[in-house]
N, C-alpha and C. Protein backbone atom coordinates (compact mmCIF):
# COMPACT_ATOMS: atom_id res chain seq x y z
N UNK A 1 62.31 83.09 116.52
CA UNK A 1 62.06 84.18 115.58
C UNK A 1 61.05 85.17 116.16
N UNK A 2 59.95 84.48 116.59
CA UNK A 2 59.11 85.63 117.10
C UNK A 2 59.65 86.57 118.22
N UNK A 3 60.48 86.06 119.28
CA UNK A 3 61.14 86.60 120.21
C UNK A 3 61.99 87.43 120.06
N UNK A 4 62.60 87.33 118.49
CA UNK A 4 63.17 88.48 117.95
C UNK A 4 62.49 89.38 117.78
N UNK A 5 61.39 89.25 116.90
CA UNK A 5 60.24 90.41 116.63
C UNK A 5 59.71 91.03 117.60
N UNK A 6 59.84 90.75 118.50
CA UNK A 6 58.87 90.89 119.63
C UNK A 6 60.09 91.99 120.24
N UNK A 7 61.26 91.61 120.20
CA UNK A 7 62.10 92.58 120.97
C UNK A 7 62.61 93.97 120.06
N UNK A 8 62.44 93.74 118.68
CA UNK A 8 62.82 94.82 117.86
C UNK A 8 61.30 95.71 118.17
N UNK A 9 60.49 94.87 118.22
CA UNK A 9 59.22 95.93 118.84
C UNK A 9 59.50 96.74 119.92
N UNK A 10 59.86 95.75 120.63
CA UNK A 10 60.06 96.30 121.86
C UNK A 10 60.75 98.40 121.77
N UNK A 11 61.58 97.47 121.09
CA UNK A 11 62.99 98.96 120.72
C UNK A 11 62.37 99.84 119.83
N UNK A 12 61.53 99.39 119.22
CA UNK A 12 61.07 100.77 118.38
C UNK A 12 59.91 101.68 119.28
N UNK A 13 59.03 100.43 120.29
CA UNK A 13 58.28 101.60 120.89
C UNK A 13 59.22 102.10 121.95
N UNK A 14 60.69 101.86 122.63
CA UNK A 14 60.84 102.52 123.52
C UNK A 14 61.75 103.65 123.17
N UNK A 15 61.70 103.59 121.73
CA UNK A 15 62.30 104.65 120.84
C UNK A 15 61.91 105.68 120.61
N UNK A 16 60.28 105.40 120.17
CA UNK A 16 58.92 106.71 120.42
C UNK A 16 58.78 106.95 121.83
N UNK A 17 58.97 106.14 122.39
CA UNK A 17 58.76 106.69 123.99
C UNK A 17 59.50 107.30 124.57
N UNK A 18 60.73 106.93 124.83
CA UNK A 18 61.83 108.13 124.92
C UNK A 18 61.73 109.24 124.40
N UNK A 19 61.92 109.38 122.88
CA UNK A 19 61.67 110.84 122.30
C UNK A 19 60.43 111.36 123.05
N UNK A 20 59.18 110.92 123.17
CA UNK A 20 57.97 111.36 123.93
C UNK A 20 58.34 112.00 124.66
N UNK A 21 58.60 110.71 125.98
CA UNK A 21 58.37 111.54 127.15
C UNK A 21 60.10 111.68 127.63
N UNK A 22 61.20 111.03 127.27
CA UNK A 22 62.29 111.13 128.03
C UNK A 22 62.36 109.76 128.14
N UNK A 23 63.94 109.64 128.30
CA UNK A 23 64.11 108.19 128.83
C UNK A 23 63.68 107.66 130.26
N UNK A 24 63.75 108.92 131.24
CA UNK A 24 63.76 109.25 132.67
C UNK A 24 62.27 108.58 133.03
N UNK A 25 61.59 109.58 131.94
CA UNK A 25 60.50 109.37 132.24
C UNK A 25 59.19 108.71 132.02
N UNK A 26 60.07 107.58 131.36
CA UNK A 26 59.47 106.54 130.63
C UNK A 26 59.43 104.94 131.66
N UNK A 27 58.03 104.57 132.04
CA UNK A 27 58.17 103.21 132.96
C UNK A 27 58.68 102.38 132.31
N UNK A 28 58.41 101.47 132.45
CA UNK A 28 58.39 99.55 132.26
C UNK A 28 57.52 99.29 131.98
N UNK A 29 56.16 100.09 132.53
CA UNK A 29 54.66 99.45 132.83
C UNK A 29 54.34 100.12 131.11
N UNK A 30 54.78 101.55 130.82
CA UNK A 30 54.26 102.65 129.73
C UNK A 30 54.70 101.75 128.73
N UNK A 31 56.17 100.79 128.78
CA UNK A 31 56.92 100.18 127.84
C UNK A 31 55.80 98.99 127.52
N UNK A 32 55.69 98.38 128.22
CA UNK A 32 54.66 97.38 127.97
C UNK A 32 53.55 97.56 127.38
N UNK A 33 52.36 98.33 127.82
CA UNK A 33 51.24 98.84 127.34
C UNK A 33 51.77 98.94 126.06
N UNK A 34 52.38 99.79 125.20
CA UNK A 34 52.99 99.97 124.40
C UNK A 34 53.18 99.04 123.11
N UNK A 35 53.70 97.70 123.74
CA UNK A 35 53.61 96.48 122.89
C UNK A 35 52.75 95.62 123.21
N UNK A 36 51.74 96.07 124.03
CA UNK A 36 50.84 94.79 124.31
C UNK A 36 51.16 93.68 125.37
N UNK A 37 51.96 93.97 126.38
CA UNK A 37 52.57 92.98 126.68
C UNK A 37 51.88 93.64 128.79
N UNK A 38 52.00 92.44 129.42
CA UNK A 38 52.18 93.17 130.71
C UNK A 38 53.33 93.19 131.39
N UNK A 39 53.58 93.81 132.55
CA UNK A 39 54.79 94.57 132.18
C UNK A 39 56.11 93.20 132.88
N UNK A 40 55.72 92.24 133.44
CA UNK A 40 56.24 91.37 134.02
C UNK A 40 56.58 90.34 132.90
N UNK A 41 55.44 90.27 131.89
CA UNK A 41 56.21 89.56 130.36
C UNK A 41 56.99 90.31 129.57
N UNK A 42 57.61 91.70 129.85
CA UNK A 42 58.60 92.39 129.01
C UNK A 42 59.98 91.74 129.13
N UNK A 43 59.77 91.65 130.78
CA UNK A 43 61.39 91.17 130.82
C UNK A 43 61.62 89.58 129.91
N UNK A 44 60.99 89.21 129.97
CA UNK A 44 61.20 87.48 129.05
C UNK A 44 61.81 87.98 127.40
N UNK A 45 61.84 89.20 127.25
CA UNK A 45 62.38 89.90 126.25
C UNK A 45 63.56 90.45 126.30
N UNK A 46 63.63 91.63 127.50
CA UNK A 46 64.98 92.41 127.69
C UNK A 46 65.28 92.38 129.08
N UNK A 47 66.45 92.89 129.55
CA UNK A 47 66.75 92.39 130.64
C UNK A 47 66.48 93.67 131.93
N UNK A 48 66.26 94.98 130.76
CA UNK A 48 65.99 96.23 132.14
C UNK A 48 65.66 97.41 131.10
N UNK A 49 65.51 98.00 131.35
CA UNK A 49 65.01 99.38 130.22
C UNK A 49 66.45 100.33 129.81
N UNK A 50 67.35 100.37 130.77
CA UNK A 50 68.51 100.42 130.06
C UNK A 50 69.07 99.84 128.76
N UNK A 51 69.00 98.61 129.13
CA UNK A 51 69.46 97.72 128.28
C UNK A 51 68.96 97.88 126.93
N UNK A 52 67.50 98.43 126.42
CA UNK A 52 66.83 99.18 125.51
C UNK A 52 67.40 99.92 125.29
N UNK A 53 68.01 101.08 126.14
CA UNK A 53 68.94 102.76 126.04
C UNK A 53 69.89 101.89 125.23
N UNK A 54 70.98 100.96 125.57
CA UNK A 54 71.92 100.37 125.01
C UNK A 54 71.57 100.25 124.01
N UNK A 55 70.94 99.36 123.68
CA UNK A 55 70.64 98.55 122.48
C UNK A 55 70.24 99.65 121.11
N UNK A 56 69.40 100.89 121.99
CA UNK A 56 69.41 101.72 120.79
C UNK A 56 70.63 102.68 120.09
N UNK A 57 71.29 103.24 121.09
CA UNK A 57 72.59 103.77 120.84
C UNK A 57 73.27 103.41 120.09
N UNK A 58 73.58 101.64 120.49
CA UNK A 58 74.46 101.21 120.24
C UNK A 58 74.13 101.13 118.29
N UNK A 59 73.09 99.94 118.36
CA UNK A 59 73.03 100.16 116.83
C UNK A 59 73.07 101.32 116.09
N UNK A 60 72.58 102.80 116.45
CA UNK A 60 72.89 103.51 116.08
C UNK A 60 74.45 103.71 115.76
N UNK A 61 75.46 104.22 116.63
CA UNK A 61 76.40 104.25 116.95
C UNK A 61 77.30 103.46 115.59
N UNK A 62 76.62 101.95 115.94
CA UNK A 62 77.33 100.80 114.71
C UNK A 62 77.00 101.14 113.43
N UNK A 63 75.62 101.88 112.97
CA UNK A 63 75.32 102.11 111.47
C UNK A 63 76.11 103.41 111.10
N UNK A 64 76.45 104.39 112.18
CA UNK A 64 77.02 105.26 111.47
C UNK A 64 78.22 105.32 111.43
N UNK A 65 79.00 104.18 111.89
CA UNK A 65 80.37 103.94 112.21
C UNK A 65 80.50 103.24 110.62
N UNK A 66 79.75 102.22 110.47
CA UNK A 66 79.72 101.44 109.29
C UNK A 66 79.71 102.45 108.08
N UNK A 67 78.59 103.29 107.80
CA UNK A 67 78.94 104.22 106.96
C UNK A 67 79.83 105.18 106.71
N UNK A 68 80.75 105.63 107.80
CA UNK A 68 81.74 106.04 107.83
C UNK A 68 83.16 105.46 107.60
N UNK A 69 82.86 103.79 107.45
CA UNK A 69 84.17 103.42 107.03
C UNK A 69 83.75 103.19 105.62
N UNK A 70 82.60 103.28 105.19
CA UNK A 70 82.80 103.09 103.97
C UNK A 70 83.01 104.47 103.27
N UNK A 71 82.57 105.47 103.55
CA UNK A 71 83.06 107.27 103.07
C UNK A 71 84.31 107.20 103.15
N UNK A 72 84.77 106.59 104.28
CA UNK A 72 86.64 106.83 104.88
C UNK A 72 87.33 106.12 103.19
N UNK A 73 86.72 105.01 103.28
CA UNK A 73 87.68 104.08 101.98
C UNK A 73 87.48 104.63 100.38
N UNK A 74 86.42 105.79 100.02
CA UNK A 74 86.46 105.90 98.75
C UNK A 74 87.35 106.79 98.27
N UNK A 75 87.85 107.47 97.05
CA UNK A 75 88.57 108.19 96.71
C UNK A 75 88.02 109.45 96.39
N UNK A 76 87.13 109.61 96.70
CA UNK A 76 86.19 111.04 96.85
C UNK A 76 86.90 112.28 97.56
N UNK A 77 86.96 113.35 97.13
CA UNK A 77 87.64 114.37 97.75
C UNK A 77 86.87 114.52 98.77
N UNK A 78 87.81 115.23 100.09
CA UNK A 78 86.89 115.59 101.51
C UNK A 78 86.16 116.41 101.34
N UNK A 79 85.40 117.71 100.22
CA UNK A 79 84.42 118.21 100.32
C UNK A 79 83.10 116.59 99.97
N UNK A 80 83.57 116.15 99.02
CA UNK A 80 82.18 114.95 98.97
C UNK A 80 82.00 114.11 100.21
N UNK A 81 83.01 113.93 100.99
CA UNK A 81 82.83 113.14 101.80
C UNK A 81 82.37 113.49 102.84
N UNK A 82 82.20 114.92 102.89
CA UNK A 82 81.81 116.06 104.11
C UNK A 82 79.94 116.12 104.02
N UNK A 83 79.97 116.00 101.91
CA UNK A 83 78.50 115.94 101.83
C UNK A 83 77.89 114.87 102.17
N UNK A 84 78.72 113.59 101.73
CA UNK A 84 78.57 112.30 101.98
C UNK A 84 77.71 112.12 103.74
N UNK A 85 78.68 112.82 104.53
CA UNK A 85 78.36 112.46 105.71
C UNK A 85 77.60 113.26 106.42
N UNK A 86 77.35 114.64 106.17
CA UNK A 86 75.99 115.67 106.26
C UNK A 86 74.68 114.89 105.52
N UNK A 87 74.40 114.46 104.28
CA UNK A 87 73.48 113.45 104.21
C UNK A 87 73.22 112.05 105.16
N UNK A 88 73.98 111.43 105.41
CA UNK A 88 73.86 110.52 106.38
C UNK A 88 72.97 110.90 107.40
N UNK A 89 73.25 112.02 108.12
CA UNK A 89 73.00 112.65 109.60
C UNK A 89 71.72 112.82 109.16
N UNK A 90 71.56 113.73 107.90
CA UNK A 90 69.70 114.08 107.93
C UNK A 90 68.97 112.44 107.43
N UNK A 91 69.56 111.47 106.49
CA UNK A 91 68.80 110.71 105.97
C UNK A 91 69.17 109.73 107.05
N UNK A 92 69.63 109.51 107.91
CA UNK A 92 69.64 109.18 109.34
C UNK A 92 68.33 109.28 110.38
N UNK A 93 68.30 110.95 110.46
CA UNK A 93 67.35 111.43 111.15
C UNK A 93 65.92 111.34 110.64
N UNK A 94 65.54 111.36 109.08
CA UNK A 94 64.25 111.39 108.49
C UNK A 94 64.19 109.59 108.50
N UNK A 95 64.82 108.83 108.34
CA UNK A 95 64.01 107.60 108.73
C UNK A 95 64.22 107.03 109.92
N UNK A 96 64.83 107.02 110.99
CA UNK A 96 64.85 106.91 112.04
C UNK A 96 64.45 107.87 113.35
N UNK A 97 64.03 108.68 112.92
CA UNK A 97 64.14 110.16 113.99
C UNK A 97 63.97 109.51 115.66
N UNK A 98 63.11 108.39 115.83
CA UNK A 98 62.91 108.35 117.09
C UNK A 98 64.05 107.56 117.92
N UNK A 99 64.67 106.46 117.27
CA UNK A 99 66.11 106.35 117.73
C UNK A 99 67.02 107.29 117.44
N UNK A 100 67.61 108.07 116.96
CA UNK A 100 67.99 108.99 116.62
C UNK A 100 67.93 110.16 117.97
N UNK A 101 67.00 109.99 118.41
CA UNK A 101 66.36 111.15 119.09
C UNK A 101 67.35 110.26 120.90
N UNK A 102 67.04 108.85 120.66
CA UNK A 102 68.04 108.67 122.20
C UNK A 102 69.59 108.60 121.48
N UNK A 103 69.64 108.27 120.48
CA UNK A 103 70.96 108.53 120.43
C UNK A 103 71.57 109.80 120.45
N UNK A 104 71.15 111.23 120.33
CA UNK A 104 71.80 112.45 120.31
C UNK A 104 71.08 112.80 121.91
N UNK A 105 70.52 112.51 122.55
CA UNK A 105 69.98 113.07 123.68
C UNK A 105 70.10 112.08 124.67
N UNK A 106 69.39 111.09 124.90
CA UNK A 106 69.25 109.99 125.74
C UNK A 106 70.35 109.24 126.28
N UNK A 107 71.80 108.96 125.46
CA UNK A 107 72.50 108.33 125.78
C UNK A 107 73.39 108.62 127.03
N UNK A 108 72.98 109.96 127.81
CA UNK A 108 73.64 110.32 128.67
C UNK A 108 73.09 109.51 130.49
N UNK A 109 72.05 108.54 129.67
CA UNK A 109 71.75 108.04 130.95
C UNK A 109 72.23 106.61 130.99
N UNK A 110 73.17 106.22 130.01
CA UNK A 110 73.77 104.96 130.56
C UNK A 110 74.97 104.99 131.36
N UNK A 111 74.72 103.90 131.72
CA UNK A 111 75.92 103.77 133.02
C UNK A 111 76.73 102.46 132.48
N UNK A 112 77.88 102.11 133.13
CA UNK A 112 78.93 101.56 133.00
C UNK A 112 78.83 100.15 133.01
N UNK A 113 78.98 99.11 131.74
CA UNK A 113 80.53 99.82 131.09
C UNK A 113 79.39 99.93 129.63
N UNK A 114 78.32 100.34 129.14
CA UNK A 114 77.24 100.65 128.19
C UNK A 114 77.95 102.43 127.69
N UNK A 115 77.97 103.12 128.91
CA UNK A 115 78.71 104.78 128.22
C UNK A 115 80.22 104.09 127.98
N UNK A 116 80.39 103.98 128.60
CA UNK A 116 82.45 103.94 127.63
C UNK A 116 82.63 103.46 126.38
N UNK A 117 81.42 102.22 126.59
CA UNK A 117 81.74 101.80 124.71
C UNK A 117 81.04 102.60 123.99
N UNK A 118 79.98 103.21 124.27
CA UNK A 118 79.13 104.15 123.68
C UNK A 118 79.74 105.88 123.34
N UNK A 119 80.25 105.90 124.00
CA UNK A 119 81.04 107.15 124.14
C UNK A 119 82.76 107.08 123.04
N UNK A 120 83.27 105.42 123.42
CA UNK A 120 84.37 105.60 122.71
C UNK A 120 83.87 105.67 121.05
N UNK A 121 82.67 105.01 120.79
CA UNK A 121 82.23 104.14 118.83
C UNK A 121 82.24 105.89 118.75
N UNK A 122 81.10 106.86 119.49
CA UNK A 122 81.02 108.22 119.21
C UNK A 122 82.08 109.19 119.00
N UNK A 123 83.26 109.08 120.00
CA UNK A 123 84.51 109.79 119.86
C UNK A 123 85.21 109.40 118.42
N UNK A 124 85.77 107.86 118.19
CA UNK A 124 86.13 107.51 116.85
C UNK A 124 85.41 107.87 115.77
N UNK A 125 84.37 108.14 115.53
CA UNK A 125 83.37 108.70 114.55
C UNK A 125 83.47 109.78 114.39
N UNK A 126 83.47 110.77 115.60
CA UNK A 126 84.25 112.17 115.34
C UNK A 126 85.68 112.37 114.84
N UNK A 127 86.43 111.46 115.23
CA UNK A 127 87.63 111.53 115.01
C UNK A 127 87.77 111.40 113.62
N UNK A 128 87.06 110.12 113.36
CA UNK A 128 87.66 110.22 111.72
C UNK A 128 86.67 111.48 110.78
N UNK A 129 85.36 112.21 111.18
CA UNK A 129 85.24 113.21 110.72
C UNK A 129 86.08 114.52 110.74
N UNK A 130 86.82 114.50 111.75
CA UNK A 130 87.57 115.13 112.02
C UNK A 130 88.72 115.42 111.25
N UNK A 131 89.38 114.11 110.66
CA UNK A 131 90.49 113.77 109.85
C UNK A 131 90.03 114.74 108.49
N UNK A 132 88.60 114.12 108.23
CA UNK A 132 88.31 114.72 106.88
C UNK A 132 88.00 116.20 106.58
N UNK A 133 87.63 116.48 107.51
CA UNK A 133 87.90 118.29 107.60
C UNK A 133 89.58 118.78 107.45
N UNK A 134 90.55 118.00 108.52
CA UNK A 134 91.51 118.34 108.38
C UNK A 134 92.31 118.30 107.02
N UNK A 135 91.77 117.29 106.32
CA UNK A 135 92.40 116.55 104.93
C UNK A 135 91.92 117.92 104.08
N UNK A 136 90.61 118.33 104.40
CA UNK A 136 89.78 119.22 103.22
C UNK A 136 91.01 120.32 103.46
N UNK A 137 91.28 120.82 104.58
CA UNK A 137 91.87 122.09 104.78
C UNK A 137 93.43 122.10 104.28
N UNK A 138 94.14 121.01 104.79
CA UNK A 138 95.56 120.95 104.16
C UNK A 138 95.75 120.57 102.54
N UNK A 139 94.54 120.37 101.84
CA UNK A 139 94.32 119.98 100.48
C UNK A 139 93.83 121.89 100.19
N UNK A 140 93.79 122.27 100.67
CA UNK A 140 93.34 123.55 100.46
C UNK A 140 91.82 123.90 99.60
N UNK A 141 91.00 123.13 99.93
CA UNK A 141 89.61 122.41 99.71
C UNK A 141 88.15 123.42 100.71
N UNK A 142 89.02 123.92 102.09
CA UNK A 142 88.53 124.20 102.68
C UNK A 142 89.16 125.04 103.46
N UNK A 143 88.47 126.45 103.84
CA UNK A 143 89.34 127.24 104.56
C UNK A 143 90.20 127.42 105.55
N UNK A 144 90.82 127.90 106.18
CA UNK A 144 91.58 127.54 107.10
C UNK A 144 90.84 128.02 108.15
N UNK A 145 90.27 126.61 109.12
CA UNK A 145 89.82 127.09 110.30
C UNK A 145 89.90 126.11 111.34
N UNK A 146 89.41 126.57 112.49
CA UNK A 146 89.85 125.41 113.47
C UNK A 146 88.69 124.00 113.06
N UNK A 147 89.29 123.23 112.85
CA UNK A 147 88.86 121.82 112.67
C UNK A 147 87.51 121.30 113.91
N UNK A 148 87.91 121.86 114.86
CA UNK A 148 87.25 121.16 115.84
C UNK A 148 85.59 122.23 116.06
N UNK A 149 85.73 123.16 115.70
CA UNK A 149 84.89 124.24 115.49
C UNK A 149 83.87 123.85 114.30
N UNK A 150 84.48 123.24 113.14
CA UNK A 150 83.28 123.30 111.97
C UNK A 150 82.78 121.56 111.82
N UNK A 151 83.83 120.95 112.32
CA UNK A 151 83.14 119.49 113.16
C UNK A 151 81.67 119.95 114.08
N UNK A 152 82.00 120.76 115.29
CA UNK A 152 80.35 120.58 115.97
C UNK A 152 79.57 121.46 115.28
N UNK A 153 80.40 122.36 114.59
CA UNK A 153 79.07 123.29 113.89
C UNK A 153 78.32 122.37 112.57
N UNK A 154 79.16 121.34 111.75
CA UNK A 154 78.56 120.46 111.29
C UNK A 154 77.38 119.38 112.02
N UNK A 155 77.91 119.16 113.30
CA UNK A 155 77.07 118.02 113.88
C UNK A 155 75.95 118.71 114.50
N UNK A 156 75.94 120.01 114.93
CA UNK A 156 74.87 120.73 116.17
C UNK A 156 73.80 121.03 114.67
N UNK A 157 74.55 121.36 113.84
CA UNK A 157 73.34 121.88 112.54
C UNK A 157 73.05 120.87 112.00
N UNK A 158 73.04 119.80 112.24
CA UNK A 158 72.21 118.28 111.75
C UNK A 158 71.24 117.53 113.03
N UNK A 159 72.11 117.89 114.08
CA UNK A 159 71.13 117.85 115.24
C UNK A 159 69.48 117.57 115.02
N UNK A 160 68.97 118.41 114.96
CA UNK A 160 67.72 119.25 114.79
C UNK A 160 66.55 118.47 113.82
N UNK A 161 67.22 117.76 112.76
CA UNK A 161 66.81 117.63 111.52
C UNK A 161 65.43 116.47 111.63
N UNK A 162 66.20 115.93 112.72
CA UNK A 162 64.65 114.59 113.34
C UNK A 162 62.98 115.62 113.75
N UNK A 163 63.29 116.50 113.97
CA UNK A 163 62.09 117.51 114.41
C UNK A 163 61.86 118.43 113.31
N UNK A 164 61.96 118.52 111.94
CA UNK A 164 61.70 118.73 110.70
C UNK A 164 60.71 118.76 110.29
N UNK A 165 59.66 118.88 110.36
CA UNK A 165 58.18 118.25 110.33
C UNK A 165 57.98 118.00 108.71
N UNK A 166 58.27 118.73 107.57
CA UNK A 166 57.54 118.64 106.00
C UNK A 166 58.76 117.39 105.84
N UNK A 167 58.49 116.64 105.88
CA UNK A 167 59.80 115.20 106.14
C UNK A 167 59.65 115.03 104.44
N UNK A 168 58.49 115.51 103.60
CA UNK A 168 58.90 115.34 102.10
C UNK A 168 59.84 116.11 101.53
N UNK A 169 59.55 116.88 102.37
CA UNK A 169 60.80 118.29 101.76
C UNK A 169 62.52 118.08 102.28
N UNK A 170 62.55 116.54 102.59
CA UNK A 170 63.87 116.61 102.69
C UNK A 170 64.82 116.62 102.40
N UNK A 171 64.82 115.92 101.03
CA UNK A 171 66.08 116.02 99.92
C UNK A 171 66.51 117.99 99.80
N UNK A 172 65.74 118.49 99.76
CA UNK A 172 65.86 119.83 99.43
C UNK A 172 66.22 120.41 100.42
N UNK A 173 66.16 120.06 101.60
CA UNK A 173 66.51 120.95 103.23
C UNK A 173 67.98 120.28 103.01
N UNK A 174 67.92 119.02 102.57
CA UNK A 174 69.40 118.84 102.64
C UNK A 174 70.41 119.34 101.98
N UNK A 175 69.89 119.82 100.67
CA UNK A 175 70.85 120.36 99.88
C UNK A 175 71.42 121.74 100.44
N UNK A 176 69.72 122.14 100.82
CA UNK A 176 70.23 123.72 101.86
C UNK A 176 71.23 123.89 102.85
N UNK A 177 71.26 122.68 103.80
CA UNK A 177 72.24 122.67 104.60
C UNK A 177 73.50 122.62 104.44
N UNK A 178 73.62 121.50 103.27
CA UNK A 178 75.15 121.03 102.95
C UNK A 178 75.53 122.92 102.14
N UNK A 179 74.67 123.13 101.48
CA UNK A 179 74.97 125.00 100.76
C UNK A 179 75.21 125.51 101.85
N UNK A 180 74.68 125.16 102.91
CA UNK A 180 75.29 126.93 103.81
C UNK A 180 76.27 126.23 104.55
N UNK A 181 76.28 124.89 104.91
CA UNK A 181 77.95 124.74 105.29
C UNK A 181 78.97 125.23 104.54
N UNK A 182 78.63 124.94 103.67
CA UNK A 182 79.83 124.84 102.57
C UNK A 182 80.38 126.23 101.95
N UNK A 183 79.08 127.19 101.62
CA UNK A 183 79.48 128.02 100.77
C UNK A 183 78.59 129.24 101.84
N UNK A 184 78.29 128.89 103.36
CA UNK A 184 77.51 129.93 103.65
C UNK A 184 76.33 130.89 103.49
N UNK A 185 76.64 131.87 104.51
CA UNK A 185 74.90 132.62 103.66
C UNK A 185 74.67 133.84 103.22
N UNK A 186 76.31 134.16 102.73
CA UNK A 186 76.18 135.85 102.64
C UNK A 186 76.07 135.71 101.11
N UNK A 187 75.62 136.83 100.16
CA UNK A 187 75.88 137.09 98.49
C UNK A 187 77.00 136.52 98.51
């Protein structure tokens, strides 16, 4: 049990540390200091600092996959499910921001076979957001536009949301966002 604790530590400081300084530019030795540990007792924990990159992605990756099959299965029209999943991304980002932060940035430094599975959970996640834009538009729910266009303009404008700083004011930034997706920003 403690060896568990000890390694979810592990992952949360190399979670702040990444966002810090970069994954690049983050030691073994910085990782350690970090949890108290020296840096030759880290490994009795994890097996390489990658393997941290993994481990954070990945769960990421798995919670928002999970919440997305449960949006996928309700009977909610695709505008709710559009809000459904624009909340996710910010209430994603406001309690997690520092994993969060290697999962939209960091994950480009894993190597094989850690990116393919990481890359495919991410592609299927788009995909089925993808579906639901398309569903909104042929339901005539949502305008006619290219699908693949208001997918990243959904995801690039949630991006951001981990570097938010009034983090109380978030219910309300969220509502703002899902409003100007939805209904834009002109009168």
């Amino acid at each position: 049990m403690a060896s568990i604790q000890k390694k979810e530590a592990i992952l949360v400081a190399a979670a702040k540390l990444f966002r810090d300084r970069g994954y690049q530019a983050t030691s073994m030795r910085d990782l350690a200091e970090a949890v108290d540990l020296k840096a030759s007792s880290l490994y009795n924990h994890i097996g390489s600092k990658e393997e941290i990159l993994s481990d954070i992605c990945m769960q990421n990756a798995d919670r928002f996959s999970a919440e997305m099959g449960i949006i996928v299965q309700t009977t909610n029209s695709p505008i709710d499910k559009i809000k459904a999943l624009i909340n996710l991304h910010i209430e994603m980002a406001i309690t997690d921001y520092t994993s969060i932060t290697s999962f939209n940035d960091e994950w480009r430094h894993l190597s094989e076979p850690s990116l393919s599975e990481f890359t495919s959970k991410r592609k299927l996640y788009e995909q089925q957001f993808l579906e639901i834009i398309e569903e909104g538009i042929s339901q005539d729910q949502l305008k006619y536009m290219d699908p693949q266009i208001c997918l990243n303009t959904i995801l690039s404008s949630t991006r951001w949301v981990y570097d938010y700083k009034p983090k109380a004011e978030m219910g309300e930034a969220a509502n703002t966002i899902v409003n100007m997706l939805l209904h834009g920003i002109s009168k």
